[in-house]
N, C-alpha and C. Protein backbone atom coordinates (compact mmCIF):
# COMPACT_ATOMS: atom_id res chain seq x y z
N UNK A 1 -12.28 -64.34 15.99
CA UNK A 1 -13.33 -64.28 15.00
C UNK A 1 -13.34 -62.93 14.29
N UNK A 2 -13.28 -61.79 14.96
CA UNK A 2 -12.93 -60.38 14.30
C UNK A 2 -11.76 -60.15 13.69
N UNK A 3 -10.81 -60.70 14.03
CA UNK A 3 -9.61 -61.04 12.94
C UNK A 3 -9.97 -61.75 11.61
N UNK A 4 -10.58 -63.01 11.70
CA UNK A 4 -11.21 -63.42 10.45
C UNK A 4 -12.23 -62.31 9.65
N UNK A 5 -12.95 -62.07 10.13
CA UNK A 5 -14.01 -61.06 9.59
C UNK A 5 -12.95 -60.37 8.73
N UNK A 6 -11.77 -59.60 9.66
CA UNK A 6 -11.31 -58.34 9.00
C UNK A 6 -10.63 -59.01 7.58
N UNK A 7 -10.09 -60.44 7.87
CA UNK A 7 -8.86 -60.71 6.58
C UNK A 7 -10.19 -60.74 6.07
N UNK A 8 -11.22 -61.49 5.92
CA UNK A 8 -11.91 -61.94 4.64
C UNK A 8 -12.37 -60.39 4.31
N UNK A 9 -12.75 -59.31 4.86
CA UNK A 9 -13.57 -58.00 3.68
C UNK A 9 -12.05 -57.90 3.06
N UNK A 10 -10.93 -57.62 3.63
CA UNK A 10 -9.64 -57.10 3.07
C UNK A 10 -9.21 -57.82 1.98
N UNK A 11 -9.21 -59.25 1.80
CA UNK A 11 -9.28 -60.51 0.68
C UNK A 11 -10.23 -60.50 -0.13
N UNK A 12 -11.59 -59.55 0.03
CA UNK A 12 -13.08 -59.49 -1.06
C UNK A 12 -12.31 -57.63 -1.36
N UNK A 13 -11.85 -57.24 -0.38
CA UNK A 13 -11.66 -55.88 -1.23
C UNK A 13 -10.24 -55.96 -2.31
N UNK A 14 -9.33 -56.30 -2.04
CA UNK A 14 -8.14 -56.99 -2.98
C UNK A 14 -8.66 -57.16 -3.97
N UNK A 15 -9.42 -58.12 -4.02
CA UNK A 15 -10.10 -59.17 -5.34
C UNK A 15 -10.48 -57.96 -6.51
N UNK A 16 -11.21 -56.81 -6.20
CA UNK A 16 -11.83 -56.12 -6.28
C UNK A 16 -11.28 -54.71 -7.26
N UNK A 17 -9.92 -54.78 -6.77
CA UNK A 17 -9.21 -53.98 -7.40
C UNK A 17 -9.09 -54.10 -8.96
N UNK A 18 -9.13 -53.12 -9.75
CA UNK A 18 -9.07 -52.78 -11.40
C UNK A 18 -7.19 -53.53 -11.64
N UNK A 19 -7.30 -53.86 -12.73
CA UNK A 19 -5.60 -54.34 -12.80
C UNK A 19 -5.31 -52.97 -14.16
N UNK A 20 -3.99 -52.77 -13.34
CA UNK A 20 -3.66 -51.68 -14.73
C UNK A 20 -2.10 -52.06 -14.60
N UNK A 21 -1.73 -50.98 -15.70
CA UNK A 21 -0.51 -50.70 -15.97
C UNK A 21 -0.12 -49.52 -16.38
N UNK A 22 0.95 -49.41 -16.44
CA UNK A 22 1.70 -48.08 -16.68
C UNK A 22 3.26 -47.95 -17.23
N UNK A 23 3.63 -47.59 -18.10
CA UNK A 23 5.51 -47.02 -18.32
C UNK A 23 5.93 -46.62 -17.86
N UNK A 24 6.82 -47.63 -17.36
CA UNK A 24 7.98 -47.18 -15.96
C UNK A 24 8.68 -46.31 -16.31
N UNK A 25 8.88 -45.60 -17.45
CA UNK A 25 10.37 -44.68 -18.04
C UNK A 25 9.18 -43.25 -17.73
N UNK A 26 7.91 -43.30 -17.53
CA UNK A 26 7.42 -41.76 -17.45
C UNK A 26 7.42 -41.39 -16.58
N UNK A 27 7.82 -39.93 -16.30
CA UNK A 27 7.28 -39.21 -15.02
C UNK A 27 5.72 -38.87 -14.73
N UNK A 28 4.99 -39.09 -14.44
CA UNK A 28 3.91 -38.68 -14.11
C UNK A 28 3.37 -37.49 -13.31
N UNK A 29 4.48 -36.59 -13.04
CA UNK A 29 3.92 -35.54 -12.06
C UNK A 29 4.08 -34.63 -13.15
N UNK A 30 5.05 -34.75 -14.54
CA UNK A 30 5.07 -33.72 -14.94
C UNK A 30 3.56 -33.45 -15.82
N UNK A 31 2.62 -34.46 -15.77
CA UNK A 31 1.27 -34.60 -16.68
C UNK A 31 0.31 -33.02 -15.39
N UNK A 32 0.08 -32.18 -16.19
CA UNK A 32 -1.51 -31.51 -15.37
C UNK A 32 -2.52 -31.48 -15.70
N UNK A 33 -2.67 -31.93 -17.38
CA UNK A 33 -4.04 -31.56 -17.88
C UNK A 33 -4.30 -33.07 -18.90
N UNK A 34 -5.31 -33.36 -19.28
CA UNK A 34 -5.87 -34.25 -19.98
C UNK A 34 -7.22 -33.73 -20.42
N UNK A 35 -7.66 -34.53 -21.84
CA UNK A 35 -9.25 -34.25 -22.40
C UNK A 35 -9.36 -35.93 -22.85
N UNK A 36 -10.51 -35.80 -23.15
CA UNK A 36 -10.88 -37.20 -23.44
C UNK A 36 -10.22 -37.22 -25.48
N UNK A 37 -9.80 -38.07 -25.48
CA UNK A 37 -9.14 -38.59 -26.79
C UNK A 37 -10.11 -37.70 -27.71
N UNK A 38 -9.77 -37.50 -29.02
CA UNK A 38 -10.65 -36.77 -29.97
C UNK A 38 -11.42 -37.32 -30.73
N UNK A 39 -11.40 -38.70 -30.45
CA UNK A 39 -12.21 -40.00 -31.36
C UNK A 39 -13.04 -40.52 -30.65
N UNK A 40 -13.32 -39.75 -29.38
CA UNK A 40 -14.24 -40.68 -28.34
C UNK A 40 -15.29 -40.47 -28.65
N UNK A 41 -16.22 -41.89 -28.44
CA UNK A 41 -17.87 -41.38 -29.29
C UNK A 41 -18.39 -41.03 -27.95
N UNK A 42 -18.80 -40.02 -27.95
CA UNK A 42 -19.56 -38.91 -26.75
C UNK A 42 -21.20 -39.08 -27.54
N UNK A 43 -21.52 -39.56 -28.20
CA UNK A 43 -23.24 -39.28 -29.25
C UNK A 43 -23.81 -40.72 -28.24
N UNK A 44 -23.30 -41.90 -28.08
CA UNK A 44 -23.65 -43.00 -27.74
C UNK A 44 -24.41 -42.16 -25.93
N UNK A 45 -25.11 -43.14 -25.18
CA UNK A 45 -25.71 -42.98 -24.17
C UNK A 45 -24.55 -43.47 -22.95
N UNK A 46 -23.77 -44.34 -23.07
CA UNK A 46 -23.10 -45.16 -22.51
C UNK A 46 -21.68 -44.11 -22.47
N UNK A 47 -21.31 -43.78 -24.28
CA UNK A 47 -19.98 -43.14 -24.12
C UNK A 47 -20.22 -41.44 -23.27
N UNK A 48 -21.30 -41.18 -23.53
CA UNK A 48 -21.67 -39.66 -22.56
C UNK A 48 -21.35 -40.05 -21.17
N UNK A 49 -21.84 -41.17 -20.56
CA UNK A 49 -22.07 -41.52 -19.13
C UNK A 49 -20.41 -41.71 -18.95
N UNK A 50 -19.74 -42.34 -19.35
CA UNK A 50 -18.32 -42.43 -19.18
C UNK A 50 -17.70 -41.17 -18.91
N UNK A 51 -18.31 -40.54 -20.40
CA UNK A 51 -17.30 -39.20 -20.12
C UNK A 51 -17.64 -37.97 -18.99
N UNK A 52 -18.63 -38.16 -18.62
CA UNK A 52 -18.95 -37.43 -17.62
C UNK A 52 -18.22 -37.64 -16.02
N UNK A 53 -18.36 -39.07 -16.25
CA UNK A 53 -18.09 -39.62 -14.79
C UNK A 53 -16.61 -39.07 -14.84
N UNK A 54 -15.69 -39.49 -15.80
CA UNK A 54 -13.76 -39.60 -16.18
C UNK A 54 -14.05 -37.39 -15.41
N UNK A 55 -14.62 -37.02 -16.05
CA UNK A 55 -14.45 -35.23 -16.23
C UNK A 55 -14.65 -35.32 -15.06
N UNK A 56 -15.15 -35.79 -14.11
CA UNK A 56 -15.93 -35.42 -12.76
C UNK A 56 -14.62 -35.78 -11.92
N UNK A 57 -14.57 -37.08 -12.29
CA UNK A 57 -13.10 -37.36 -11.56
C UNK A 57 -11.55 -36.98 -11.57
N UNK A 58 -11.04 -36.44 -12.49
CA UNK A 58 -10.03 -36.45 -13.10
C UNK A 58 -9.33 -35.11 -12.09
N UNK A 59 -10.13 -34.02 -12.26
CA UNK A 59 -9.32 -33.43 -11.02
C UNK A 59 -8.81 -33.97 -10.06
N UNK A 60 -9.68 -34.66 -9.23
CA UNK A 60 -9.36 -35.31 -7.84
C UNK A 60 -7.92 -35.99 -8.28
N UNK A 61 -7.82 -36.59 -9.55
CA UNK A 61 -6.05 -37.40 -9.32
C UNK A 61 -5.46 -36.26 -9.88
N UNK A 62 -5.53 -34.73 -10.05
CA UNK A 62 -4.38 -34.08 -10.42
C UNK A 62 -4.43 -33.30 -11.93
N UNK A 63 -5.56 -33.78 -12.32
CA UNK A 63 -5.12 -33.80 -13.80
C UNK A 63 -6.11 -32.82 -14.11
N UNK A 64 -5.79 -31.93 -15.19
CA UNK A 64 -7.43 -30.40 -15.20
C UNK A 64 -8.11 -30.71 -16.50
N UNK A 65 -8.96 -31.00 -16.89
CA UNK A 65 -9.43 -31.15 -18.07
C UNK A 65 -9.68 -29.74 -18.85
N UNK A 66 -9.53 -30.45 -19.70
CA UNK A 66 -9.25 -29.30 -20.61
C UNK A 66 -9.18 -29.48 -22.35
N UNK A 67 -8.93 -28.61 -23.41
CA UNK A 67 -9.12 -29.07 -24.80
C UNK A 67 -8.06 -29.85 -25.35
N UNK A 68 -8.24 -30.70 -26.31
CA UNK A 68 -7.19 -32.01 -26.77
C UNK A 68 -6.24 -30.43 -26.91
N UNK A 69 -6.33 -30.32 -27.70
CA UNK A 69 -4.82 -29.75 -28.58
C UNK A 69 -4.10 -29.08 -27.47
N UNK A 70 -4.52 -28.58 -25.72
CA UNK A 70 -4.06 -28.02 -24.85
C UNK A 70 -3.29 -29.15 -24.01
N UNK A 71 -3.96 -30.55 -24.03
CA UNK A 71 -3.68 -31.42 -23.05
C UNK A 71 -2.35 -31.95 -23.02
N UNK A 72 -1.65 -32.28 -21.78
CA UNK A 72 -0.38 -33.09 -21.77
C UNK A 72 -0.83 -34.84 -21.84
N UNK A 73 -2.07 -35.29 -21.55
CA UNK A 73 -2.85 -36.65 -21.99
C UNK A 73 -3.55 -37.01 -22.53
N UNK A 74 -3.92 -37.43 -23.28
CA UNK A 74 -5.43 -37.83 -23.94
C UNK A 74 -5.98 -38.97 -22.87
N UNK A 75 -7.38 -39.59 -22.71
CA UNK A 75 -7.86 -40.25 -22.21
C UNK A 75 -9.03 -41.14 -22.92
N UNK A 76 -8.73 -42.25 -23.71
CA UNK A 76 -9.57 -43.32 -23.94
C UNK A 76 -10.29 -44.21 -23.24
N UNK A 77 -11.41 -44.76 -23.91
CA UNK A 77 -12.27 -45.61 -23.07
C UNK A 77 -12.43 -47.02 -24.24
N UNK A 78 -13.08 -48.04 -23.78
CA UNK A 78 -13.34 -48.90 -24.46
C UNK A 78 -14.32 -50.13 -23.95
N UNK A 79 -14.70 -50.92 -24.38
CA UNK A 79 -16.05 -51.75 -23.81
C UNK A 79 -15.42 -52.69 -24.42
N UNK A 80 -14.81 -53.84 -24.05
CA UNK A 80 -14.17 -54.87 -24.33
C UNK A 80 -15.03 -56.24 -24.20
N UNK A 81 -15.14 -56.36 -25.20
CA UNK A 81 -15.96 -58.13 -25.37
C UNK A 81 -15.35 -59.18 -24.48
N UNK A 82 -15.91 -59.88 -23.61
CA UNK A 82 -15.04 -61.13 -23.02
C UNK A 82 -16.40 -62.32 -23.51
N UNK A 83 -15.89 -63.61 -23.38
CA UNK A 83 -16.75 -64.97 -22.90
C UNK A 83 -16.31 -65.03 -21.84
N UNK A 84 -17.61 -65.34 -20.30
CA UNK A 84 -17.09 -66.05 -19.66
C UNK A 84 -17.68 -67.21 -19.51
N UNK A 85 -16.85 -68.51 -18.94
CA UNK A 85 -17.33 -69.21 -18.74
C UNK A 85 -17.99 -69.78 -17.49
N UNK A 86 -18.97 -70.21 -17.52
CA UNK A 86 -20.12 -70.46 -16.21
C UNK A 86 -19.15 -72.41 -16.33
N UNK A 87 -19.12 -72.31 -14.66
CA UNK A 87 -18.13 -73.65 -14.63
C UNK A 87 -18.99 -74.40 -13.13
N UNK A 88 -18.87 -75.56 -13.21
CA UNK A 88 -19.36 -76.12 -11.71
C UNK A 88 -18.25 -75.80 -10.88
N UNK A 89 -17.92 -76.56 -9.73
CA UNK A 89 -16.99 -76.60 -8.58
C UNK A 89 -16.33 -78.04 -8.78
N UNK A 90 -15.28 -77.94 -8.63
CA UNK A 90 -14.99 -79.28 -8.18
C UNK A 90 -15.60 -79.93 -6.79
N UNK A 91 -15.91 -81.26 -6.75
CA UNK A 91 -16.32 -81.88 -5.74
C UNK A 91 -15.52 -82.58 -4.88
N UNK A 92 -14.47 -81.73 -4.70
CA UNK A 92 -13.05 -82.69 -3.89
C UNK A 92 -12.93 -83.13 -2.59
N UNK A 93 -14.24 -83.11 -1.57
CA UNK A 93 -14.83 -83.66 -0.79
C UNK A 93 -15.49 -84.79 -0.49
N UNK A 94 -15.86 -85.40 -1.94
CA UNK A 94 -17.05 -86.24 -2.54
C UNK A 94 -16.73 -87.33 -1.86
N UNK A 95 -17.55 -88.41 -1.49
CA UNK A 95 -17.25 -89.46 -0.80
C UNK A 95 -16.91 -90.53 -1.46
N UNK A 96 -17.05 -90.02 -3.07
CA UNK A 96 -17.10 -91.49 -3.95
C UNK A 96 -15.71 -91.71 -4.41
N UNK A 97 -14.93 -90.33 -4.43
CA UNK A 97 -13.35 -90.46 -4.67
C UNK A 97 -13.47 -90.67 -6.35
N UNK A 98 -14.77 -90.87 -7.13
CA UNK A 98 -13.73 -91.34 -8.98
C UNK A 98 -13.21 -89.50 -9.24
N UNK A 99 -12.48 -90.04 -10.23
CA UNK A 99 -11.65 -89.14 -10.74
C UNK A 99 -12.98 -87.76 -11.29
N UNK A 100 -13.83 -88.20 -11.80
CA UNK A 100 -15.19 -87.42 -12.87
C UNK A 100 -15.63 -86.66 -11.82
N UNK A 101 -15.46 -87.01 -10.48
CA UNK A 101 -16.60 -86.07 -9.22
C UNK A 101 -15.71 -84.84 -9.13
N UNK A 102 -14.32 -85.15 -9.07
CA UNK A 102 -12.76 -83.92 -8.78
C UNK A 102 -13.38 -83.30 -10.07
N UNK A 103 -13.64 -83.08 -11.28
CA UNK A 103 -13.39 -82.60 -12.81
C UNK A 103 -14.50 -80.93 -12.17
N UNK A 104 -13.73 -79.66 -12.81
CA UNK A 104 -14.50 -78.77 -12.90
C UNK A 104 -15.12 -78.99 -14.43
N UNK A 105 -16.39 -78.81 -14.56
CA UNK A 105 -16.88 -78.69 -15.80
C UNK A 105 -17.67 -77.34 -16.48
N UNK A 106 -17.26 -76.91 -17.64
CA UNK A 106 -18.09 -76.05 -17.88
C UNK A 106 -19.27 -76.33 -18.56
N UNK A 107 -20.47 -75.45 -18.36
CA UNK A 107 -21.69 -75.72 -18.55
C UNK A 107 -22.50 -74.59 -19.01
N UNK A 108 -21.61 -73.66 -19.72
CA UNK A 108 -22.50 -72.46 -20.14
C UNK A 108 -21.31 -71.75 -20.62
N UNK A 109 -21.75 -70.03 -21.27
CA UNK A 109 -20.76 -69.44 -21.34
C UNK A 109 -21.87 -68.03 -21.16
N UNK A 110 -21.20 -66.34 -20.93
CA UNK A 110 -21.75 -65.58 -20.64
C UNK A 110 -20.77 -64.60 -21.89
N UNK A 111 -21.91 -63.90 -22.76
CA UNK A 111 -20.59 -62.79 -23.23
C UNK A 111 -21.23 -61.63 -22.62
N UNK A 112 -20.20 -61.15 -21.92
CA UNK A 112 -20.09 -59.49 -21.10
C UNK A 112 -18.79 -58.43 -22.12
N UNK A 113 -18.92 -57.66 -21.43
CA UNK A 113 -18.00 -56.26 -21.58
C UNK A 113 -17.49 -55.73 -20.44
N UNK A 114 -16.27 -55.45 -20.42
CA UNK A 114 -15.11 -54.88 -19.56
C UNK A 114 -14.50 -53.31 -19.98
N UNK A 115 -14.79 -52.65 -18.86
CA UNK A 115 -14.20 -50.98 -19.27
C UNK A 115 -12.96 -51.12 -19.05
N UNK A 116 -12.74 -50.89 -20.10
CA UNK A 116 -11.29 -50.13 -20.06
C UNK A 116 -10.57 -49.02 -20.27
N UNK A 117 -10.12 -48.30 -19.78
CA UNK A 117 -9.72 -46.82 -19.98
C UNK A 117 -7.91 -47.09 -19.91
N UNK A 118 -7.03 -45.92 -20.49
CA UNK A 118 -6.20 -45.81 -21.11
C UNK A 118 -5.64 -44.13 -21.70
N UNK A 119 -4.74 -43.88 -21.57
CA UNK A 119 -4.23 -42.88 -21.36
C UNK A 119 -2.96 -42.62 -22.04
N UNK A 120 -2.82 -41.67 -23.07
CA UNK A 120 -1.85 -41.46 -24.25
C UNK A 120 -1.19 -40.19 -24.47
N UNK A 121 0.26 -40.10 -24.67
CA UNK A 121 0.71 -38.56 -25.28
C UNK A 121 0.16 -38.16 -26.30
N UNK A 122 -0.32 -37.63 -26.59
CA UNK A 122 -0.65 -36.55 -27.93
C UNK A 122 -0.38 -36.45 -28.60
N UNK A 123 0.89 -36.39 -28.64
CA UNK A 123 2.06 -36.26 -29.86
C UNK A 123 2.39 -37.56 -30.38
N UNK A 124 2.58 -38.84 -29.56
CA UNK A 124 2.95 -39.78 -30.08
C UNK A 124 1.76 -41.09 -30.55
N UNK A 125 0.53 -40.65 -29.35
CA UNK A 125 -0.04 -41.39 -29.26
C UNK A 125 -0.06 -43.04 -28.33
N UNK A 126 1.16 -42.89 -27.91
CA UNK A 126 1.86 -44.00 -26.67
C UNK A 126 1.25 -43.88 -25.45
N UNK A 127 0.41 -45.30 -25.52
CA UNK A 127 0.11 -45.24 -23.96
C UNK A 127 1.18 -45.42 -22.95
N UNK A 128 0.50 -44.58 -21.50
CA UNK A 128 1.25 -44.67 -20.69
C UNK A 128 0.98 -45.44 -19.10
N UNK A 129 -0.27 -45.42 -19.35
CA UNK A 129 -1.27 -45.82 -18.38
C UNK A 129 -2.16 -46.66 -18.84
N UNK A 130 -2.73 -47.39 -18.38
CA UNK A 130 -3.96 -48.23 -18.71
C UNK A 130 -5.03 -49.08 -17.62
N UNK A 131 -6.04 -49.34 -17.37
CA UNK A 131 -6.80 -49.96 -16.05
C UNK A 131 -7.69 -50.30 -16.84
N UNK A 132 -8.16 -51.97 -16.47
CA UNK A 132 -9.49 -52.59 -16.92
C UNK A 132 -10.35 -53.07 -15.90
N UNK A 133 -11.59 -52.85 -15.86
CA UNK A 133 -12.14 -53.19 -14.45
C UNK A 133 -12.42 -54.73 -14.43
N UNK A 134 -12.04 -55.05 -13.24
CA UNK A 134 -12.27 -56.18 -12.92
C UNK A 134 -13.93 -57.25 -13.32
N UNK A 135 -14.87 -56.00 -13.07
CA UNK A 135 -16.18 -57.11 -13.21
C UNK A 135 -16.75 -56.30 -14.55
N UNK A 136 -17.60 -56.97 -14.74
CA UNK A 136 -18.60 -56.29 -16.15
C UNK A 136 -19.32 -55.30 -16.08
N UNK A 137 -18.69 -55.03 -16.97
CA UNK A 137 -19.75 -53.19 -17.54
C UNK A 137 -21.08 -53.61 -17.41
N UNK A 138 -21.81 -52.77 -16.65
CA UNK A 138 -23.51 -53.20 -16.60
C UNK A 138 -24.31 -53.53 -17.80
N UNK A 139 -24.93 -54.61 -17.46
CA UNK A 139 -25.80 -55.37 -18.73
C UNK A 139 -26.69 -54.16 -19.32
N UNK A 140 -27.18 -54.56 -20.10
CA UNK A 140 -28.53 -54.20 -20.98
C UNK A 140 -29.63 -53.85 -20.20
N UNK A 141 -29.94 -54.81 -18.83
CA UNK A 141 -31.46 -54.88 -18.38
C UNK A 141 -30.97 -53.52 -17.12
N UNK A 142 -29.64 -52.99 -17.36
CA UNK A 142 -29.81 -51.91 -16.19
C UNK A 142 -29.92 -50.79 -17.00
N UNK A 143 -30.75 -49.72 -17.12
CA UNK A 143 -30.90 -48.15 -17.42
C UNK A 143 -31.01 -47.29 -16.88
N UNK A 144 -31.04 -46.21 -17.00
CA UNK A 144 -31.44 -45.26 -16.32
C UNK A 144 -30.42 -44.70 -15.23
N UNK A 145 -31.10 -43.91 -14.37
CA UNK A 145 -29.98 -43.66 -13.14
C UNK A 145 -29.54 -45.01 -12.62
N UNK A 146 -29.12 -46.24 -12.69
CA UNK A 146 -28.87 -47.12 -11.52
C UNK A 146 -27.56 -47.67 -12.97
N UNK A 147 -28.12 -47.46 -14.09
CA UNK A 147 -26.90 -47.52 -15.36
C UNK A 147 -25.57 -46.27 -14.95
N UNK A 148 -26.19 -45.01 -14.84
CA UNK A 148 -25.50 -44.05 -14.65
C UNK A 148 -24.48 -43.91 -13.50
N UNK A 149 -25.22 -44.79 -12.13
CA UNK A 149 -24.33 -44.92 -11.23
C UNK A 149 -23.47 -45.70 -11.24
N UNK A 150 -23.93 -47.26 -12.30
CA UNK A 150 -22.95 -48.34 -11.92
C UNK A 150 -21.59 -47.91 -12.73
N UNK A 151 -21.74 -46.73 -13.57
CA UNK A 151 -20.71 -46.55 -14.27
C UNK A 151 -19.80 -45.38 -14.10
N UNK A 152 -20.72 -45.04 -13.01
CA UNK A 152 -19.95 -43.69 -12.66
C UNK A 152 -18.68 -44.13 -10.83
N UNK A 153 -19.43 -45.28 -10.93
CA UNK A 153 -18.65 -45.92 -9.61
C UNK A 153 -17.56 -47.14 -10.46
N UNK A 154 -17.60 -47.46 -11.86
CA UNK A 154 -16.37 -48.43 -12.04
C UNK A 154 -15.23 -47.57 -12.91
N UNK A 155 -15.98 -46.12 -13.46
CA UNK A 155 -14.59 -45.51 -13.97
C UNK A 155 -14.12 -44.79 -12.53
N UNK A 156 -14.68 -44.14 -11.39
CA UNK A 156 -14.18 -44.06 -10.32
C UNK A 156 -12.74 -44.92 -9.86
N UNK A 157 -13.36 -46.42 -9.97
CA UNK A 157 -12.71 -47.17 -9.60
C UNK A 157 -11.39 -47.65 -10.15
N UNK A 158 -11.25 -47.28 -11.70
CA UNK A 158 -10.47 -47.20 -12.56
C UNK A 158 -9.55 -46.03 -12.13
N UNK A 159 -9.81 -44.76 -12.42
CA UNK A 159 -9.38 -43.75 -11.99
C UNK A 159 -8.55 -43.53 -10.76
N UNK A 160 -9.29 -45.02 -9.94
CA UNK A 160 -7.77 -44.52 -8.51
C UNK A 160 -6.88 -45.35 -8.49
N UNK A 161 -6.37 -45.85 -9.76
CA UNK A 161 -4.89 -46.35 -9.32
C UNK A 161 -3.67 -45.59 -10.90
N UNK A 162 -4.58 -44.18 -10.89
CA UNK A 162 -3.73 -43.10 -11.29
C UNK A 162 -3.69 -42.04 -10.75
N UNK A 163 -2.30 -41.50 -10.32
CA UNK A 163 -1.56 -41.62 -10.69
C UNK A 163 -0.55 -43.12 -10.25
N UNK A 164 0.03 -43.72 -11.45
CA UNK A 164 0.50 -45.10 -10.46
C UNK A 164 1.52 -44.72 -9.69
N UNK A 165 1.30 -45.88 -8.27
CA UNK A 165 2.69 -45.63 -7.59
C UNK A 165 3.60 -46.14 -7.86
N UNK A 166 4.88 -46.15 -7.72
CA UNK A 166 6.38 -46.54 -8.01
C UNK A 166 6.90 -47.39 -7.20
């Protein structure tokens, strides 16, 4: 039974993970410094909270923040529109067996936003890196400090699968 326990948190923590990417042709150790892109809106409430959290973190993977025109990275953010769709279950248990009980159906739709952060040379402007978080950027009805944390724990979460491994 403690074997089960352990696969299922390890199978909810998996799930959980940000999906990114990265260019296999870069070295990444030779990067030390990054600033946040020079187009980033820092005036917004949301883009401040980002950039604070990215600055807070960014040492910890290696990288020193510091002024664009000094940096070996730039660092973008973005709030990405999704629909999702709200769906039933299939009923593939059902005792009645018709085909309509098996059918997943959708029955709603939700539009959210997804952080995404992203990471560019300077010179060229070529990303090299990129991570989108898995669940939604906190709604509307969260503010305040509990806004500040949920966002300071999903660029966190973004943030640790750079530097990528090989």
């Amino acid at each position: 039974m403690r074997i089960l326990r352990l696969l299922i948190i390890v199978l909810l923590l998996g799930a959980c993970t940000p999906a990114y990417d990265y260019a296999e042709d870069v070295d990444f150790t030779r990067f030390n410094s990054v600033s946040l892109a020079p187009d980033s809106d820092l005036d917004s409430l949301d883009g401040a909270r980002i950039a604070a959290a990215a600055r807070a973190r960014l040492p910890a993977r290696g990288l020193k923040v510091t002024a664009p025109e000094q940096a070996s990275l730039w660092l973008h953010y973005q709030l990405k529109p999704e629909t999702r769709l709200l769906t039933t279950m299939p009923r593939m248990l059902s005792r009645h067996g018709h085909g309509r009980d098996d059918e997943e159906r959708v029955y709603g739709a939700v539009r959210q936003q997804k952080l995404l952060l992203w990471l560019t040379l300077p010179a060229s402007e070529r990303v090299v890196w990129r991570s989108t978080h898995s669940s939604a950027f906190p709604a509307e009805r969260l503010n305040g400090a509990e806004r500040s944390r949920r966002i300071e724990q999903q660029v966190a979460e973004l943030l640790a699968t750079y530097p990528p491994v090989k």
